[in-house]
Protein backbone atom coordinates (compact mmCIF):
# COMPACT_ATOMS: atom_id res chain seq x y z
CA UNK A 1 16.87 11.49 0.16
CA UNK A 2 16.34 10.59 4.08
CA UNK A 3 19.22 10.30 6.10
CA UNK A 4 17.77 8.09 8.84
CA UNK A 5 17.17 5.21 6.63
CA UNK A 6 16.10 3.15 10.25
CA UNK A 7 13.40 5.63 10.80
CA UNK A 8 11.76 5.36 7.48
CA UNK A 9 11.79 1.47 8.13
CA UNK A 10 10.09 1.46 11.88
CA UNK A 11 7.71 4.31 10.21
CA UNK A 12 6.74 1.64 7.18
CA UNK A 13 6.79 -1.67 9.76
CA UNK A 14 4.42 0.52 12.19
CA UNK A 15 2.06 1.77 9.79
CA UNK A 16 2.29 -1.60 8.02
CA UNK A 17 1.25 -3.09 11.25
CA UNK A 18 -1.39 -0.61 12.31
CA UNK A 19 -3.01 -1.26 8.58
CA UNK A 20 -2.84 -4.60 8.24
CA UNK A 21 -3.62 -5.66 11.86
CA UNK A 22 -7.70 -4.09 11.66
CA UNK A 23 -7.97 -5.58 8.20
CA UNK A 24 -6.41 -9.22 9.05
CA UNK A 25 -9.36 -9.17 12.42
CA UNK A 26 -11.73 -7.99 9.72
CA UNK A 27 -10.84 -10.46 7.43
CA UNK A 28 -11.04 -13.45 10.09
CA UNK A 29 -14.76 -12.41 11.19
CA UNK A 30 -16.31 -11.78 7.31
CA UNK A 31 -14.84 -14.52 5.25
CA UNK A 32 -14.97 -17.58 7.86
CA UNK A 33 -11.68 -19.26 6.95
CA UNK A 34 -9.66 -21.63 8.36
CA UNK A 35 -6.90 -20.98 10.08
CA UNK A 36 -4.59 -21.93 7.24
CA UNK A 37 -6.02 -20.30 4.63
CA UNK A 38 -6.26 -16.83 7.12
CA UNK A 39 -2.58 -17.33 7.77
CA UNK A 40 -2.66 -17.51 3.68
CA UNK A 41 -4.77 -13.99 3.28
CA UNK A 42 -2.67 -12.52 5.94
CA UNK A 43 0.85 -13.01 3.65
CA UNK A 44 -0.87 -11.60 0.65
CA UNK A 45 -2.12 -8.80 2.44
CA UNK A 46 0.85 -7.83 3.15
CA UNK A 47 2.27 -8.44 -0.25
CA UNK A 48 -0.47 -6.09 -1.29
CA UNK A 49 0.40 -3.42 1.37
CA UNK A 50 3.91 -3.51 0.13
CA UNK A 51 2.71 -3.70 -3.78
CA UNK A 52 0.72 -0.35 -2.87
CA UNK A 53 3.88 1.06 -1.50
CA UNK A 54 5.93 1.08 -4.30
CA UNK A 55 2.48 1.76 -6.46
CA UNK A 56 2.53 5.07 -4.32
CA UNK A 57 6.34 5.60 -5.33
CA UNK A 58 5.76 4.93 -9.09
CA UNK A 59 2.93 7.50 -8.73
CA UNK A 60 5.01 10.06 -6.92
CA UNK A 61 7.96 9.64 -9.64
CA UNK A 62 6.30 9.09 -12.91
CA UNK A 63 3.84 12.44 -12.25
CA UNK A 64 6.13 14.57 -10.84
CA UNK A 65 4.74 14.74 -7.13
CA UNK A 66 1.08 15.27 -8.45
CA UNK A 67 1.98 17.47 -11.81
CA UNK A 68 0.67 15.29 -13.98
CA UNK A 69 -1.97 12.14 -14.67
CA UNK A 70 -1.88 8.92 -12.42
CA UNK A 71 -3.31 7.07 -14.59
CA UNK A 72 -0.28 5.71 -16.34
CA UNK A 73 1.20 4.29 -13.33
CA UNK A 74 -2.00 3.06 -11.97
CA UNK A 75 -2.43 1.26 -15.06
CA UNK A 76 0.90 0.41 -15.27
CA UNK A 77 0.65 -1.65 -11.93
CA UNK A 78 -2.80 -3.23 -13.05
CA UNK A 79 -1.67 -6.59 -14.41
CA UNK A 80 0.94 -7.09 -11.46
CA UNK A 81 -2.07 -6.62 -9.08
CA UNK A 82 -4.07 -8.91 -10.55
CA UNK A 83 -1.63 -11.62 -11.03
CA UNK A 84 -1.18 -11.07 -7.36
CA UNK A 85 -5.08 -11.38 -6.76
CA UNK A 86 -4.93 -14.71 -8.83
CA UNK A 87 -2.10 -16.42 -6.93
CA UNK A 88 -3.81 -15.93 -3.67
CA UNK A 89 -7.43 -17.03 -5.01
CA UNK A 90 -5.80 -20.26 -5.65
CA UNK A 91 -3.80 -20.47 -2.84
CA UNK A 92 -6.86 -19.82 -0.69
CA UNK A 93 -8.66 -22.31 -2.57
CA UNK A 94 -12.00 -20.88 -1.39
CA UNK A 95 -15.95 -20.45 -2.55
CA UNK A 96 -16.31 -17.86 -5.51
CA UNK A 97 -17.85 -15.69 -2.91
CA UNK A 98 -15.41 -15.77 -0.18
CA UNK A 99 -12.61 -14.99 -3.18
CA UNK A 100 -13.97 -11.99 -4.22
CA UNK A 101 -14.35 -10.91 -0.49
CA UNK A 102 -10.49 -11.83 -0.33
CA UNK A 103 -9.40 -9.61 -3.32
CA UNK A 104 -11.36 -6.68 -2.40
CA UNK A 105 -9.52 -6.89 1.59
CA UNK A 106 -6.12 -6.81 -1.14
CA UNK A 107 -7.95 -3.61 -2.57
CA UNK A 108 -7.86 -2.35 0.79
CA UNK A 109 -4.37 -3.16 1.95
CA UNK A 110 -3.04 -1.96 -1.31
CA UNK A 111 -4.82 1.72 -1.36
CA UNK A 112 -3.48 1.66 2.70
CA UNK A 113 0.08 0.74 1.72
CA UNK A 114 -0.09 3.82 -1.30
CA UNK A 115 -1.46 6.72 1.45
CA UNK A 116 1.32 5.44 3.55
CA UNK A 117 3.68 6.34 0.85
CA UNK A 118 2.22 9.69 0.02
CA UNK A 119 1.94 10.70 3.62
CA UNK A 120 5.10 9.61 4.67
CA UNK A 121 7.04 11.10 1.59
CA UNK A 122 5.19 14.65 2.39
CA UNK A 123 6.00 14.64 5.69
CA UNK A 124 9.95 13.65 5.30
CA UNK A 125 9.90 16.77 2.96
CA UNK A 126 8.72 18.93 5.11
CA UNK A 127 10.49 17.99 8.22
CA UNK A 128 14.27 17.92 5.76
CA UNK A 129 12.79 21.30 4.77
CA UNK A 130 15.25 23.84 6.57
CA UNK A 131 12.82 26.76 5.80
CA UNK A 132 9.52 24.63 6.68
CA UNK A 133 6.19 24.03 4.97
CA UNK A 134 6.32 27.40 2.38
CA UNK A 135 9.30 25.77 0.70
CA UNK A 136 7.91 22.51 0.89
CA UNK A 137 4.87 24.03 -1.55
CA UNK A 138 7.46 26.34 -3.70
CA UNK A 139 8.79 22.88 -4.41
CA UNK A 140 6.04 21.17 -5.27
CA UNK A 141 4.51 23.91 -7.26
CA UNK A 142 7.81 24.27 -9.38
């Protein structure tokens, strides 16, 4: 679909970066951690960033670009989410409190790495578009 496959990957390292870098600083002020277990959040963050990326491509395919319900695929993606959200609770190894501050920074990561995908896919179809945006939306509506 994208013939520059390189610039899709510096677009999805940047934005991964930009995303991930406020919420890891976030992270390290809030929860109080140690430097190991940060290191720990950090790597599932990103596993959640990437998680919401293909989330946001599951979305995009199983609905059509937006013609039909989400839900499906949101709910389809539920139990690998939370088996992700379990696996770094006990690799944290934390307070009840500071784990449920943990998952919902995952939350976060994994609704930035989905908007990536959305945005990104929308704006590589409109820039491939030889006639511009007005095709873009024929194509979408159709």
């Amino acid at each position: 679909m994208f013939p520059d496959g390189d610039s899709l990957s510096t677009a999805v390292e940047s934005a991964k970066e930009q995303d991930l870098t406020a919420l890891a600083e976030e992270c390290a002020k809030a929860l109080d951690l140690e430097q190991d277990q940060l290191a720990t959040l950090v790597t599932y963050l990103h596993d959640a960033w990437l998680f919401g990326i293909r989330t946001g491509h599951a979305m995009l395919v199983e609905t059509k670009l937006g013609q039909a319900n989400p839900g499906p695929a949101v709910l389809g993606a539920q139990d690998e989410f939370q088996d992700l959200m379990e696996r770094c609770a006990d690799a944290l190894d934390t307070t009840l409190g500071r784990t449920i501050a943990a998952w919902n920074y995952l939350g976060q990561a994994w609704i930035a790495g989905a908007r990536f995908w959305e945005v990104e896919v929308a704006a590589r179809l409109i820039e491939e578009s030889s006639e511009g945006f007005d095709e873009v939306l024929r194509w979408l509506d159709e």
